[in-house]
C-alpha atoms as a PDB file:
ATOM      1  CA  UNK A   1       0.000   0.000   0.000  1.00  0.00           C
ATOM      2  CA  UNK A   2       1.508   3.594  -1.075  1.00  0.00           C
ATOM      3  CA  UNK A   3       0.207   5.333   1.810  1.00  0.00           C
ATOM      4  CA  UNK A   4      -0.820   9.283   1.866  1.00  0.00           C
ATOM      5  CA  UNK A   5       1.577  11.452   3.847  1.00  0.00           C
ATOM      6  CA  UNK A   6      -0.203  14.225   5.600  1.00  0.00           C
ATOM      7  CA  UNK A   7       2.495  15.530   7.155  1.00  0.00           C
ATOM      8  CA  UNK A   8       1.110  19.466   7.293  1.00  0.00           C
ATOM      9  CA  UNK A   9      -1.485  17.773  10.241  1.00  0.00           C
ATOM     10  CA  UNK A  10       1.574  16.091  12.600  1.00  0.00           C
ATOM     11  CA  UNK A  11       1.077  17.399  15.873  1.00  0.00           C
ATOM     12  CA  UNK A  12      -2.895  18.507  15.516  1.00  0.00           C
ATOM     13  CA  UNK A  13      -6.018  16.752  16.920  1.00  0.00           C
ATOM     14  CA  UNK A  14      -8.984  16.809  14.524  1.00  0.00           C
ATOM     15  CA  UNK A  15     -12.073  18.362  16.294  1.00  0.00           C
ATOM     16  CA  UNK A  16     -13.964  14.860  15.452  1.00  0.00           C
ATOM     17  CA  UNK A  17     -11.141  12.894  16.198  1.00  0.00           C
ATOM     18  CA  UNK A  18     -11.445   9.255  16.226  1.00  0.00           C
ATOM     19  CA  UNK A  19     -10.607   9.297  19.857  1.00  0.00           C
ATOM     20  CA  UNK A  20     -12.990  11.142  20.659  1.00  0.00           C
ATOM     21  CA  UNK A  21     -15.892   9.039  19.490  1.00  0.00           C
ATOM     22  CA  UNK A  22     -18.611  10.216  21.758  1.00  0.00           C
ATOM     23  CA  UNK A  23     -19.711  12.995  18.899  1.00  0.00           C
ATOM     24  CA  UNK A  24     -21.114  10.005  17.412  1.00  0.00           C
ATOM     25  CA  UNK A  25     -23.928  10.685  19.417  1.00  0.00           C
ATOM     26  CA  UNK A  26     -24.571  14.035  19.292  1.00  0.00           C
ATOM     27  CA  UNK A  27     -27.507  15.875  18.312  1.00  0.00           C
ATOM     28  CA  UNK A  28     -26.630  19.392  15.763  1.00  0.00           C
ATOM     29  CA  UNK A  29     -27.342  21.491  18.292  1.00  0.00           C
ATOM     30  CA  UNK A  30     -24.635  19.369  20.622  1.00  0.00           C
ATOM     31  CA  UNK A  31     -22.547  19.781  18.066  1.00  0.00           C
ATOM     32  CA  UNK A  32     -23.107  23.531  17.670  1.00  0.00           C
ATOM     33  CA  UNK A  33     -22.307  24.367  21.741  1.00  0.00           C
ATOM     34  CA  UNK A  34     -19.668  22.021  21.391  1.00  0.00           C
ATOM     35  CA  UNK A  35     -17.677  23.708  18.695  1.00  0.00           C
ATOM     36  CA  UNK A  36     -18.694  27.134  19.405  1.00  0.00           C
ATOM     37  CA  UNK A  37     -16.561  26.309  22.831  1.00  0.00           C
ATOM     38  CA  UNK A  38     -13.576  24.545  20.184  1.00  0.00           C
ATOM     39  CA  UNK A  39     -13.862  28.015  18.650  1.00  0.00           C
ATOM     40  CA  UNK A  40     -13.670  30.106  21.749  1.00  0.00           C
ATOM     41  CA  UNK A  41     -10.535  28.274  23.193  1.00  0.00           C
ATOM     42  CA  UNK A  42      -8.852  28.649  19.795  1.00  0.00           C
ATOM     43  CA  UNK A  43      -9.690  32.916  19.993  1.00  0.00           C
ATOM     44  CA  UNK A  44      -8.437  32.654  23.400  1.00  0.00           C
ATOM     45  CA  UNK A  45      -4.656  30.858  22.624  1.00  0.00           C
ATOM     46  CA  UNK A  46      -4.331  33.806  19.675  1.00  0.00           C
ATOM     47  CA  UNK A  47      -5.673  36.339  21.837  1.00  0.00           C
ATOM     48  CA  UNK A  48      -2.644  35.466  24.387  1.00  0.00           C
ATOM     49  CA  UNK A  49      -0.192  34.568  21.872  1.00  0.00           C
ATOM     50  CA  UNK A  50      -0.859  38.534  20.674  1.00  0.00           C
ATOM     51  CA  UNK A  51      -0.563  39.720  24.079  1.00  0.00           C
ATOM     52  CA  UNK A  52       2.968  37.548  24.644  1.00  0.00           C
ATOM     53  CA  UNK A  53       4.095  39.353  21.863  1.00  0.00           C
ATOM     54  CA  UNK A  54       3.157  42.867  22.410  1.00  0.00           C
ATOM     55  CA  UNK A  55       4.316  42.633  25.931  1.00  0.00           C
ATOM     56  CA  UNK A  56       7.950  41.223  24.420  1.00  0.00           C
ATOM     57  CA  UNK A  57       8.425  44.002  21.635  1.00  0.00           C
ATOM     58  CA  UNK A  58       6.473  46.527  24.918  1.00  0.00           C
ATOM     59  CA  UNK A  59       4.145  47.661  22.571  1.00  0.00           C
ATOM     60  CA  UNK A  60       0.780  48.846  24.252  1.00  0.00           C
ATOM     61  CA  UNK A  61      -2.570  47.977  22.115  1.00  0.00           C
ATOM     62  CA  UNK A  62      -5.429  50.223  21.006  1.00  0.00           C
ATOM     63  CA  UNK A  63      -5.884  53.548  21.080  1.00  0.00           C
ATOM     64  CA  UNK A  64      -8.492  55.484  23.239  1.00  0.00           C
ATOM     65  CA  UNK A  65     -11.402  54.047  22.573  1.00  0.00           C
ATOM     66  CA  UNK A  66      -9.921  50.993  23.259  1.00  0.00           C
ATOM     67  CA  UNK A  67      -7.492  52.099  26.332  1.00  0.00           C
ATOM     68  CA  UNK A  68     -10.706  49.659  29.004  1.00  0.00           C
ATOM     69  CA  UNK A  69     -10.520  47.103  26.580  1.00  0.00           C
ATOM     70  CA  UNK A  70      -9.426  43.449  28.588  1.00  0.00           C
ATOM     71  CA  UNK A  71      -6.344  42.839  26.084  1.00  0.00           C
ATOM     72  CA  UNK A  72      -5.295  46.482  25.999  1.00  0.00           C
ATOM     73  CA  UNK A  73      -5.548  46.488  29.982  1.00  0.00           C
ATOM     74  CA  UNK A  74      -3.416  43.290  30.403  1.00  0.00           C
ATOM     75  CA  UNK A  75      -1.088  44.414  28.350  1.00  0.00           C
ATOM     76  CA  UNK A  76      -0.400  47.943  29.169  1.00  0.00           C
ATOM     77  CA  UNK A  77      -0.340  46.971  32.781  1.00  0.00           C
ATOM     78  CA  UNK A  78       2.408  44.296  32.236  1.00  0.00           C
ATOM     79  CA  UNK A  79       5.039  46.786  29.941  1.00  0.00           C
ATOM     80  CA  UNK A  80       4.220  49.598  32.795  1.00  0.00           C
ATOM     81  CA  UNK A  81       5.211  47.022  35.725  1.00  0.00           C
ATOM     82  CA  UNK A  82       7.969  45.735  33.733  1.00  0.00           C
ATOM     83  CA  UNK A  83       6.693  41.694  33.859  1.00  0.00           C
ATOM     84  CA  UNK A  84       7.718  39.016  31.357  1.00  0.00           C
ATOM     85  CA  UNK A  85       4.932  37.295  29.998  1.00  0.00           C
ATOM     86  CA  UNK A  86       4.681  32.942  29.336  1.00  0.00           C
ATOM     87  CA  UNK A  87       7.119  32.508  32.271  1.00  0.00           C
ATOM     88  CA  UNK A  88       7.663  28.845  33.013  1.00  0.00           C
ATOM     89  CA  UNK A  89       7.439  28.354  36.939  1.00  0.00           C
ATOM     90  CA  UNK A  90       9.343  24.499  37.687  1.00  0.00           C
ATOM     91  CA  UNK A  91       8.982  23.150  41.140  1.00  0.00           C
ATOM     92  CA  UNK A  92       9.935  19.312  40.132  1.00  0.00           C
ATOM     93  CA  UNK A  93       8.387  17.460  37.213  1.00  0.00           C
ATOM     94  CA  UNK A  94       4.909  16.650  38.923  1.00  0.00           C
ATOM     95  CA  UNK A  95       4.695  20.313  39.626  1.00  0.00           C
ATOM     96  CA  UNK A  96       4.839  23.355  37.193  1.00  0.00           C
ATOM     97  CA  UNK A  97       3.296  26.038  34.991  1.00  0.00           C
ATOM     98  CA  UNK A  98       3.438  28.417  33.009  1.00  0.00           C
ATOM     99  CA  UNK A  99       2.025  32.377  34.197  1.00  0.00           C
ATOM    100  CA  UNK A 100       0.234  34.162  32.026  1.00  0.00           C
ATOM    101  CA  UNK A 101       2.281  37.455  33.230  1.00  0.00           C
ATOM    102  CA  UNK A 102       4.674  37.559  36.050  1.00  0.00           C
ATOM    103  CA  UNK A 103       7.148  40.664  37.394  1.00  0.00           C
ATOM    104  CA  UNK A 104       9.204  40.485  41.073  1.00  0.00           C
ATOM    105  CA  UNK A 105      10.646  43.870  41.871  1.00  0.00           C
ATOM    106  CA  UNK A 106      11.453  45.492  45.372  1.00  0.00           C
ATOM    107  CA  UNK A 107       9.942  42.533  46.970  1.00  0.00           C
ATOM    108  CA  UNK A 108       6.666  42.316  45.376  1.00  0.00           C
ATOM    109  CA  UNK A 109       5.506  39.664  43.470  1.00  0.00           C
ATOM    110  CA  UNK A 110       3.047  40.515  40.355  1.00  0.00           C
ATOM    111  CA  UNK A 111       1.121  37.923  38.960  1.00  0.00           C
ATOM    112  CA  UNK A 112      -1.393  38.064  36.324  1.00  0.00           C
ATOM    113  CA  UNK A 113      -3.889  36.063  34.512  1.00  0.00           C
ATOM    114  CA  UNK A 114      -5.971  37.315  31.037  1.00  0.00           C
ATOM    115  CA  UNK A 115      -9.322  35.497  30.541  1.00  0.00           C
ATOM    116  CA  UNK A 116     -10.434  35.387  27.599  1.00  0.00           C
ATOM    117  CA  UNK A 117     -13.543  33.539  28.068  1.00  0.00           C
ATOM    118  CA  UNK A 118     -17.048  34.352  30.382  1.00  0.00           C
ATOM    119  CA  UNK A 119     -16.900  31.443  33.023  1.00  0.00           C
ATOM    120  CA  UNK A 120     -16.395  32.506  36.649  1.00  0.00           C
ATOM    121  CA  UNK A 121     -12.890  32.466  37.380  1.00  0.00           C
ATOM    122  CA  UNK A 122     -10.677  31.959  40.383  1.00  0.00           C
ATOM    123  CA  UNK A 123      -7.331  33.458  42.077  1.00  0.00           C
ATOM    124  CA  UNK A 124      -6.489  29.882  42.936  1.00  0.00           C
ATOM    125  CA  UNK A 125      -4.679  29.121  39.893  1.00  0.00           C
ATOM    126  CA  UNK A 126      -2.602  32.630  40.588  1.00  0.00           C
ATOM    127  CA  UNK A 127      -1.970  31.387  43.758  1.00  0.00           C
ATOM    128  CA  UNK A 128      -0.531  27.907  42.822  1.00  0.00           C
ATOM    129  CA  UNK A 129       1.712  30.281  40.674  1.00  0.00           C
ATOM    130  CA  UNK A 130       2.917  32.053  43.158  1.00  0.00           C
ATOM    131  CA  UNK A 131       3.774  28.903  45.740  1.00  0.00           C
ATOM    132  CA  UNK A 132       5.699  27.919  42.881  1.00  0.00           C
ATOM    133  CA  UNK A 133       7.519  30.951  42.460  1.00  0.00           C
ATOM    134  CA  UNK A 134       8.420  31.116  45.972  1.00  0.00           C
ATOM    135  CA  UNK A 135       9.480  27.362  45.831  1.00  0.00           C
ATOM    136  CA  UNK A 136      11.433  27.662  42.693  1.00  0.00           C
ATOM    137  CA  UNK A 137      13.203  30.762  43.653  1.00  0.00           C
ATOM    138  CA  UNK A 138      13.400  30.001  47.576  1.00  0.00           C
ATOM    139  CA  UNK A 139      11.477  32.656  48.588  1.00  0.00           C
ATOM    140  CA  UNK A 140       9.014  32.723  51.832  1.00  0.00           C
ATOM    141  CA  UNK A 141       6.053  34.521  50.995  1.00  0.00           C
ATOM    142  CA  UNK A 142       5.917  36.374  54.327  1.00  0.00           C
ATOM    143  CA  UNK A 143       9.255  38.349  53.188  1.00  0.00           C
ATOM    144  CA  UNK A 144       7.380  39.817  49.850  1.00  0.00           C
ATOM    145  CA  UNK A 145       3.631  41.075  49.017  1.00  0.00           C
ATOM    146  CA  UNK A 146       1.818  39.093  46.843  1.00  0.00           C
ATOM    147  CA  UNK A 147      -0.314  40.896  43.875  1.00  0.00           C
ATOM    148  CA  UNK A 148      -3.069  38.897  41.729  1.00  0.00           C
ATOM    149  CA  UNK A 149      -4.832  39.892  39.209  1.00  0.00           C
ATOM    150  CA  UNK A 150      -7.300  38.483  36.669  1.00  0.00           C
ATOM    151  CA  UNK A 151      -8.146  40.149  33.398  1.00  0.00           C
ATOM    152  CA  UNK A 152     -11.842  39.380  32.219  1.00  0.00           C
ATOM    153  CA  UNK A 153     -14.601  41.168  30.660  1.00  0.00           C
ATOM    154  CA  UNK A 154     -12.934  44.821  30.231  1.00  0.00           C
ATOM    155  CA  UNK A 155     -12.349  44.801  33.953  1.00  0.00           C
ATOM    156  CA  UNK A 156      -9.460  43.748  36.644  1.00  0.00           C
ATOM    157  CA  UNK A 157      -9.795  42.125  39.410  1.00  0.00           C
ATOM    158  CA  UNK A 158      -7.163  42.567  42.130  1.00  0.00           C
ATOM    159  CA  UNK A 159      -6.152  40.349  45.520  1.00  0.00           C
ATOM    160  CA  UNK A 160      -3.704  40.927  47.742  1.00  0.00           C
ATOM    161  CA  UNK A 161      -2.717  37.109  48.508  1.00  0.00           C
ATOM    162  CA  UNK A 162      -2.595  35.479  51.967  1.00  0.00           C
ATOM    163  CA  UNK A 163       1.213  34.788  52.692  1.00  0.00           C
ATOM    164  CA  UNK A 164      -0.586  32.266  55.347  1.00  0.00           C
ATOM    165  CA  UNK A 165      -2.703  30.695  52.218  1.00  0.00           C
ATOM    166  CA  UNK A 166       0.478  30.694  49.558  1.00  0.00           C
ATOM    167  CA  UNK A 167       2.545  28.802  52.385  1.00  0.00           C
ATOM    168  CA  UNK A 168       0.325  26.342  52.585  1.00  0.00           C
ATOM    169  CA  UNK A 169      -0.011  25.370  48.840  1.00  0.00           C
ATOM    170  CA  UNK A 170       3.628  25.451  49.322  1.00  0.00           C
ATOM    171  CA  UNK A 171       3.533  22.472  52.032  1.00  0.00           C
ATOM    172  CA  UNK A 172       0.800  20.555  49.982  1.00  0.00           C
ATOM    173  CA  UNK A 173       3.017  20.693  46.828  1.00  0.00           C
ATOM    174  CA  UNK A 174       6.002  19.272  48.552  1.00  0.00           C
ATOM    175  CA  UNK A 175       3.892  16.817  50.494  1.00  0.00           C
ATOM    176  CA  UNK A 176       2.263  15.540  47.043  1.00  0.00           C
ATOM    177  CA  UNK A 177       5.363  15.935  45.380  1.00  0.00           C
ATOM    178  CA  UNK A 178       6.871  13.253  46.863  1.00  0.00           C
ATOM    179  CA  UNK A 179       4.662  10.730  47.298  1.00  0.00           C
ATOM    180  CA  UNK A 180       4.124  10.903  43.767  1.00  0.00           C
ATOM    181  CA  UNK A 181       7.893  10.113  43.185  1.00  0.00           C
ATOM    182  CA  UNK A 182       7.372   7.722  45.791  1.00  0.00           C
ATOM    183  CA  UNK A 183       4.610   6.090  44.059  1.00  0.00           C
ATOM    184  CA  UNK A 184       6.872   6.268  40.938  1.00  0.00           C
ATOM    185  CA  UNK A 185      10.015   5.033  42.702  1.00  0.00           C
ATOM    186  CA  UNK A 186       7.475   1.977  44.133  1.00  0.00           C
ATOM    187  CA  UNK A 187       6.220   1.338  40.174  1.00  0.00           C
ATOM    188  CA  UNK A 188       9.885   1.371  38.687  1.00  0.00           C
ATOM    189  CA  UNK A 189      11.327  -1.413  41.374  1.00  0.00           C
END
């Protein structure tokens, strides 16, 4: 058999994959809710792929009528507080992430998040960010203040984080840590 190469598709996932069999069953208007979503998480990697770059080449977005926009926010605020944006955050290889936008300067910690989507959102993901900040870097979060902020619907949200509540996502991540290289130490023998 002289096989087709399709080469130009290594790496993708079709959005009715074979693996995913269960559309099978669904009704057009399943189907509908279920791309639309495809579609929205698709805007959303551009959308922060276009902010990643802006804040690397610091070049704000939009002009006035555009300066309470979410993207022109999120970006503007991380060139003025001089943050690097898709920052990697290792802890061990059962533990990391990468922030959306993170800055530490005179012993303040700036993390933020842009949300591109309309579903209630969190700080606890900023949070886990910033235990793993402090574990990566060896910091203790009760030497530093701890900014979070999420960037949704044209508006930011801000929280001052809990030194008490960062430490302890710092103790659960070493605690799960390793037992889960325990657990893979156990498998391996």
């Amino acid at each position: 058999m002289d096989w087709n190469k399709h080469s130009q598709l290594a790496g993708q996932h079709a959005f009715l994959s074979a693996s995913k069999y269960h559309w099978n069953n669904w009704t057009l208007d399943k189907l509908d809710r279920a791309f639309t979503t495809h579609q929205a998480a698709a805007r959303g990697t551009a959308l922060h792929a276009l902010a990643h770059m802006a804040i690397m080449l610091r070049q704000y977005m939009g002009g006035p009528d555009q300066e309470h926009n979410t993207l022109s926010l999120y970006v503007r605020d991380a060139i003025d507080l001089n943050m690097v944006s898709e920052q990697m955050l290792f802890v061990s290889r059962n533990c990391f992430g990468t922030a959306d936008t993170i800055g530490f300067r005179r012993k303040k910690l700036n993390i933020h998040d842009l949300k591109t989507g309309v579903t209630a959102t969190s700080y606890h993901q900023l949070e886990n960010y910033a235990a793993y900040f402090c574990l990566e870097y060896g910091i203790d979060p009760f030497d530093i203040e701890t900014e979070l902020r999420i960037y949704q619907n044209d508006e930011v949200r801000i929280y001052d984080a809990d030194p008490a509540a960062i430490r302890a996502i710092m103790k659960t991540i070493i605690e799960f840590d390793a037992y889960i290289e325990k657990k893979r130490a156990e498998a391996e023998a």
